[in-house]
Protein backbone atom coordinates (compact mmCIF):
# COMPACT_ATOMS: atom_id res chain seq x y z
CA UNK A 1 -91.65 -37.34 -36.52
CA UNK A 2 -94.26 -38.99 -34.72
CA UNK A 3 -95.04 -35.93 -32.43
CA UNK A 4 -95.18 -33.70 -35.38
CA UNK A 5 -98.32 -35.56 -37.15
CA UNK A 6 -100.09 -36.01 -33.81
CA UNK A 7 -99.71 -31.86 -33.79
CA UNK A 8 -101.02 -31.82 -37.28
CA UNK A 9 -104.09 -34.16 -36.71
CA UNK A 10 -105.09 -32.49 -33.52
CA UNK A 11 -104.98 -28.34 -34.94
CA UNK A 12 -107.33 -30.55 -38.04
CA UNK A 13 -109.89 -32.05 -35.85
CA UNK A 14 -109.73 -28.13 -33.71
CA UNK A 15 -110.59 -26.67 -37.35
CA UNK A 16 -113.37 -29.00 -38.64
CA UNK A 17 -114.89 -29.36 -34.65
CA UNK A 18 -119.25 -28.83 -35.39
CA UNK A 19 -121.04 -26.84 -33.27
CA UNK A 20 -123.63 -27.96 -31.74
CA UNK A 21 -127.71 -27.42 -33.83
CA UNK A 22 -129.47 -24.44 -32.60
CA UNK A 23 -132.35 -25.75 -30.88
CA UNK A 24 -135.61 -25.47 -33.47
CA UNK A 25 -138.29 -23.18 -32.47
CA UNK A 26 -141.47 -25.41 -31.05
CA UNK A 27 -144.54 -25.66 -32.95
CA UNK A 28 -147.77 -25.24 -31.28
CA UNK A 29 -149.68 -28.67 -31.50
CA UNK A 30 -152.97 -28.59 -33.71
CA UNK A 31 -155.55 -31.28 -33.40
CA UNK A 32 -155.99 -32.55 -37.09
CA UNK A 33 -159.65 -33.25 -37.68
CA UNK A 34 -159.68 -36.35 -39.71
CA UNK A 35 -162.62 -36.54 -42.22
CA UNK A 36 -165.44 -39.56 -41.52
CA UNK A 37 -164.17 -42.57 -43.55
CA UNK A 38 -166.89 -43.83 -46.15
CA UNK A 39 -170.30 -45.85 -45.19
CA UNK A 40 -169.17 -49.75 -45.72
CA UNK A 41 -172.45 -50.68 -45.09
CA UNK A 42 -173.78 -53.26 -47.62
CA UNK A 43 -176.38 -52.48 -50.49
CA UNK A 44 -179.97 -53.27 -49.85
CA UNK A 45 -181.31 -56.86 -50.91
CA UNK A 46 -181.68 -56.98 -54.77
CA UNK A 47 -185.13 -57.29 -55.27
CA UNK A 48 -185.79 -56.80 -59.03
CA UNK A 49 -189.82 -57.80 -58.68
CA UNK A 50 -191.11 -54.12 -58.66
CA UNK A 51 -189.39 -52.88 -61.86
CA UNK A 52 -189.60 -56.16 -63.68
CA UNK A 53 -193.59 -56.09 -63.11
CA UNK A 54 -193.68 -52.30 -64.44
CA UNK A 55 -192.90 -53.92 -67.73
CA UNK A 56 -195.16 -53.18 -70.20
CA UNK A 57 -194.14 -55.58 -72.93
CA UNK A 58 -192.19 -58.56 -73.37
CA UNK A 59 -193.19 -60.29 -70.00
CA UNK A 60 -195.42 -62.83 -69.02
CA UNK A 61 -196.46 -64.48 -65.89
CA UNK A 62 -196.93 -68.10 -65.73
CA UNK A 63 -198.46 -70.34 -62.47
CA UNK A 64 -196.90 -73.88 -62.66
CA UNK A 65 -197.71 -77.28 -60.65
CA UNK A 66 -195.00 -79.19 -59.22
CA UNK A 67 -192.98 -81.04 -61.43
CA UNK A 68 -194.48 -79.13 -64.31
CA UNK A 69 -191.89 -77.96 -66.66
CA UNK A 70 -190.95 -74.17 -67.81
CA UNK A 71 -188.74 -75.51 -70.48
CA UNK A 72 -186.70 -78.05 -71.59
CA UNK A 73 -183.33 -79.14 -72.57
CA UNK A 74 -182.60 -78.66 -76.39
CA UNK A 75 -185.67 -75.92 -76.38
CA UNK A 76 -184.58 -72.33 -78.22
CA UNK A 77 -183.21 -70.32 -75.20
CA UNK A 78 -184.71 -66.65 -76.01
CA UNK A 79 -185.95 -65.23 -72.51
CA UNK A 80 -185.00 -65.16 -69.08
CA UNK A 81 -187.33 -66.11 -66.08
CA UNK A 82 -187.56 -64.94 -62.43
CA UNK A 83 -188.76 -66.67 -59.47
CA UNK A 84 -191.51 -64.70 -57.84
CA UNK A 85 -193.03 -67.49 -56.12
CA UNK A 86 -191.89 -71.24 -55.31
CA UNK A 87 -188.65 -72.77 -56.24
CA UNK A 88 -187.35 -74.07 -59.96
CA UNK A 89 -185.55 -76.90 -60.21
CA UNK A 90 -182.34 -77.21 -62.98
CA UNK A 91 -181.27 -81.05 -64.02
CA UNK A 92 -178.95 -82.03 -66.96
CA UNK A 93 -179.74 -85.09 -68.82
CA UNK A 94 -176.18 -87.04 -69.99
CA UNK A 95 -176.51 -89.00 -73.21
CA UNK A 96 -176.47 -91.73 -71.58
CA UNK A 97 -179.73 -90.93 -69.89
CA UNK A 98 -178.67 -89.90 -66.41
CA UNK A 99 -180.10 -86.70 -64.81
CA UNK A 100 -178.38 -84.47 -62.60
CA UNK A 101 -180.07 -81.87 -60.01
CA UNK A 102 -177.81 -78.75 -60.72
CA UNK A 103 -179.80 -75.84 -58.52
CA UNK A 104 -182.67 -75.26 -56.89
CA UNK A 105 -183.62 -72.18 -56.88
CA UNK A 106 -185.42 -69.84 -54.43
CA UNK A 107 -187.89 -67.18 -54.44
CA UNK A 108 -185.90 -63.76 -56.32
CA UNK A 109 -183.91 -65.83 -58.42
CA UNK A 110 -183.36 -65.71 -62.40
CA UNK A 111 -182.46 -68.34 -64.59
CA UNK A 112 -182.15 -69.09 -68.45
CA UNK A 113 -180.29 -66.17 -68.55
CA UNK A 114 -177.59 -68.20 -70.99
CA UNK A 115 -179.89 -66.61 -74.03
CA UNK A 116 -178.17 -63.28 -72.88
CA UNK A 117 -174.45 -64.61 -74.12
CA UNK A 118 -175.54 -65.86 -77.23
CA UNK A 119 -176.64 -69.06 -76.36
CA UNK A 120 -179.28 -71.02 -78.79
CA UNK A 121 -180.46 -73.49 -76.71
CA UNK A 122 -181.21 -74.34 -73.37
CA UNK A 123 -178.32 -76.79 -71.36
CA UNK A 124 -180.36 -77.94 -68.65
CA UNK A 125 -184.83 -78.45 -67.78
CA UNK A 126 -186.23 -76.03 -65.60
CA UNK A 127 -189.23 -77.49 -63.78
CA UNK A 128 -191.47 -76.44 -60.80
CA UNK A 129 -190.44 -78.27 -57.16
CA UNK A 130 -193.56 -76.77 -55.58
CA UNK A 131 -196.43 -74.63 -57.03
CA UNK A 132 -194.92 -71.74 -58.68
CA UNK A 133 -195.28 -68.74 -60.36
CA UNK A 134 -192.53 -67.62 -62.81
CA UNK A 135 -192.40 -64.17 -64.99
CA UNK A 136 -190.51 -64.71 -68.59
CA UNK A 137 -188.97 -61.61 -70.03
CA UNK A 138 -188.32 -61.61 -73.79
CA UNK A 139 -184.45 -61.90 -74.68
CA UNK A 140 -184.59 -58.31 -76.68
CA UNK A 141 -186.55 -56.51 -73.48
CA UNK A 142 -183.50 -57.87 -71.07
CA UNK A 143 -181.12 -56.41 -73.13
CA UNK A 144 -182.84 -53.22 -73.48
CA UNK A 145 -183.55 -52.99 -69.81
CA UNK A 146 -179.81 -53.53 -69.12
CA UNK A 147 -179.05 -50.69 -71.80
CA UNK A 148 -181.36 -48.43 -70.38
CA UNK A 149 -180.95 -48.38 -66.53
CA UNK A 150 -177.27 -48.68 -65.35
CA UNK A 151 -178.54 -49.12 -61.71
CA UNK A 152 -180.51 -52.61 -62.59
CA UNK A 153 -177.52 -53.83 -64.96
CA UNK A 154 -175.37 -53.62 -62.03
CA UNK A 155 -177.27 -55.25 -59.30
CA UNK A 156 -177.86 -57.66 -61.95
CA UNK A 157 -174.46 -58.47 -62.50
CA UNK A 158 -173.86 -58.60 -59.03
CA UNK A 159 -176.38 -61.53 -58.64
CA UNK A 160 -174.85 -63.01 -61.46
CA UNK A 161 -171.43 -63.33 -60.03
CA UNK A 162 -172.34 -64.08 -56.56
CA UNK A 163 -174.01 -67.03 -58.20
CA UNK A 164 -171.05 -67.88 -59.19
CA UNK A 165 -169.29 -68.04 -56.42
CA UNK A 166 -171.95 -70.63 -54.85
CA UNK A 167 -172.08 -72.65 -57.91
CA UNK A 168 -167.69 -72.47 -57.49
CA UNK A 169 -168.60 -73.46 -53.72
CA UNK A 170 -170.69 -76.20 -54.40
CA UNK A 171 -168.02 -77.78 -56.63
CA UNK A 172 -165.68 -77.74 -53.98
CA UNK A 173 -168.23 -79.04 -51.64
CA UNK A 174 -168.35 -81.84 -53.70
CA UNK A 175 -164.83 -82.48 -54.30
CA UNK A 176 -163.75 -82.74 -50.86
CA UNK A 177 -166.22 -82.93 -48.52
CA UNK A 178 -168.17 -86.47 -47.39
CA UNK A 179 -171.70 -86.43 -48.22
CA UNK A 180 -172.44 -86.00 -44.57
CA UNK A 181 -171.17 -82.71 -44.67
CA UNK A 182 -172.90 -81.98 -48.33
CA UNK A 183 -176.50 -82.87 -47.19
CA UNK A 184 -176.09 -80.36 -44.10
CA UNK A 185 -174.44 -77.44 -46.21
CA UNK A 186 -177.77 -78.10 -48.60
CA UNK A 187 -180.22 -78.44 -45.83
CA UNK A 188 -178.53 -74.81 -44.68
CA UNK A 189 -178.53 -72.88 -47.95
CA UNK A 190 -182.51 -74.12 -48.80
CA UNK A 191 -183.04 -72.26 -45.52
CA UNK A 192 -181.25 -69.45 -46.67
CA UNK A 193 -178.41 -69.71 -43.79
CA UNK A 194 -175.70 -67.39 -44.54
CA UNK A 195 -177.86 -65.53 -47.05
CA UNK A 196 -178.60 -61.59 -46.23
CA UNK A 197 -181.89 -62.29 -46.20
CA UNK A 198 -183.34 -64.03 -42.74
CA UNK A 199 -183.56 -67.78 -42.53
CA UNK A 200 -186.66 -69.52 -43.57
CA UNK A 201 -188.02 -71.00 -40.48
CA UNK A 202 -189.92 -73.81 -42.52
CA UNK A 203 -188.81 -75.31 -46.22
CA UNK A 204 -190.91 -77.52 -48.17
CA UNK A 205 -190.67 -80.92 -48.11
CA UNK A 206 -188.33 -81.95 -50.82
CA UNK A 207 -187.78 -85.80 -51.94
CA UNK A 208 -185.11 -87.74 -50.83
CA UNK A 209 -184.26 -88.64 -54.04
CA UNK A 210 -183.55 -85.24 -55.26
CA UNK A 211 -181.66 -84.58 -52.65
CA UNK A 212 -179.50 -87.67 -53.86
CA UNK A 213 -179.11 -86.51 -56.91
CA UNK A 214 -178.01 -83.15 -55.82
CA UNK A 215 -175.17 -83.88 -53.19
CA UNK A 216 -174.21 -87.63 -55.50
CA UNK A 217 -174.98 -90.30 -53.51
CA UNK A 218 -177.55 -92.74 -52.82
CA UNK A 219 -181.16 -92.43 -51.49
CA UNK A 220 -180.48 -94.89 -48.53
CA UNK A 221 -177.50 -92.53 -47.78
CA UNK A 222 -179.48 -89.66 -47.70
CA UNK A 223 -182.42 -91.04 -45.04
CA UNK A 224 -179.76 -92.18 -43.04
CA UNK A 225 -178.26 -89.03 -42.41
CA UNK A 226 -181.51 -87.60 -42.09
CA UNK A 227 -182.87 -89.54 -39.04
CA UNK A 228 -179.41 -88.95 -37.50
CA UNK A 229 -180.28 -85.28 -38.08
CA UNK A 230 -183.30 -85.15 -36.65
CA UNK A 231 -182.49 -87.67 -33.64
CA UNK A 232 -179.43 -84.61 -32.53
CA UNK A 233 -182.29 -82.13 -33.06
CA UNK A 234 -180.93 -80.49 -36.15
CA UNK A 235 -183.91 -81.19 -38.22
CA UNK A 236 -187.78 -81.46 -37.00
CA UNK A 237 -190.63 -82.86 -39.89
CA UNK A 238 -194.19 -81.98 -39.48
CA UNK A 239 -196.90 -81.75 -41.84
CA UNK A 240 -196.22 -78.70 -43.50
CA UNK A 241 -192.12 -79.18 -44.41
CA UNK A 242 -189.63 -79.23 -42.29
CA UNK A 243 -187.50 -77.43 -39.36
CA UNK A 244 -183.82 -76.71 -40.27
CA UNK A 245 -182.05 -75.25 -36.77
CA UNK A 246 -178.47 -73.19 -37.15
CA UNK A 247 -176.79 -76.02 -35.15
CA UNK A 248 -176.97 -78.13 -38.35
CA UNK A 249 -173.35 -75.87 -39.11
CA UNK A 250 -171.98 -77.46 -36.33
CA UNK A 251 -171.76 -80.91 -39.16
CA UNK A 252 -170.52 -78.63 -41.88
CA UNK A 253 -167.93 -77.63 -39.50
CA UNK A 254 -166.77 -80.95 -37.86
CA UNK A 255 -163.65 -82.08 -39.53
């Protein structure tokens, strides 16, 4: 009986045997030309100066002292302003009376542009840290110039967010890091360290109470860690301002 299936299982496996694959015909290799990925280059510097002085209504330009203010907490908010000389300082007054630094800003920087979102009136003072000269643009000429050319609106926007992102930065800064670490990371970002545009080889002299009240701590903290500083050679004073070198990071970095 046996035998007789082992007969039957061997003519099945003879029948349903495969033959072997004919061999496929080559293909002659081609060299595939691949096209040139896309430029990843990053856009040019946002300099809005040139159009915003082509204006031919709805701007002024203003020179300002130091310490003289461009407007006030409370005050209707109903323009935005642009940097195009100097540096603006923003504090916040509590009820309570205490003030808070909240940015300095730079040369090619806007501000009070909360009027833009509907906002009545301004949060914070704007005042001058050095002689400056600031250019106010009308709340109804922003929005048209946004309307009208899609190129400005979006390197405006840009700015906007990458503000942002410094302002979320700074927050953190403060959260976590010592006050060591947040005087350096200021001293670097006033000389535009990290920025696309070069460093400034020389920033003005700024008081060491402000920069107190912008990294929260005390003003004996603060000239502490600035004649440790400039004793490792990361800061040098002369008349003019002072010296910020790029192995200040090395602080920022130290854990």
């Amino acid at each position: 009986m046996q035998s007789k299936r082992t007969n039957v299982t061997n003519k099945r496996a003879q029948k349903i045997s495969v033959k072997p694959a004919a061999s496929l015909p080559r293909v002659p290799s081609r060299a595939v030309k691949l096209s040139p990925l896309p430029s990843c280059e990053p856009p040019p510097p946002f300099d809005p100066h040139p159009l915003l002085t082509k204006l031919s209504l709805g701007k002024s330009s203003q020179e300002y002292e130091a310490y003289e203010s461009v407007f006030s907490q409370g005050d209707a908010a109903d323009a935005v302003f642009f940097v195009q000389s100097g540096k603006v300082k923003l504090t916040v007054v509590s009820t309570h009376g205490k003030e808070a630094v909240v940015a300095i800003l730079p040369e090619g920087s806007f501000f009070g542009e909360g009027c833009l979102t509907g906002q009545p009136y301004r949060t914070s003072t704007a005042s001058a840290v050095e002689r400056s000269t600031v250019l106010r643009v009308s709340k109804q000429t922003m929005v048209a110039l946004l309307h009208q050319d899609p190129q400005f609106a979006e390197r405006f926007l840009a700015y906007l967010l990458s503000r942002n992102v410094r302002m979320e930065s700074d927050l953190v800064d403060h959260l976590f890091n010592s006050s060591e670490k947040r005087l350096a990371r200021l001293l670097l970002l006033m000389a535009n360290f990290g920025h696309e545009s070069k460093p400034i080889p020389l920033i003005a002299k700024m008081s060491q109470e402000t920069l107190a009240e912008m990294i929260g701590t005390t003003r004996s903290r603060v000239s502490h860690f600035m004649n440790r500083f400039r004793e490792l050679g990361f800061i040098e004073y002369n008349g003019s301002g002072m010296h910020v070198h790029s192995s200040l990071v090395s602080v920022v970095l130290h854990d």
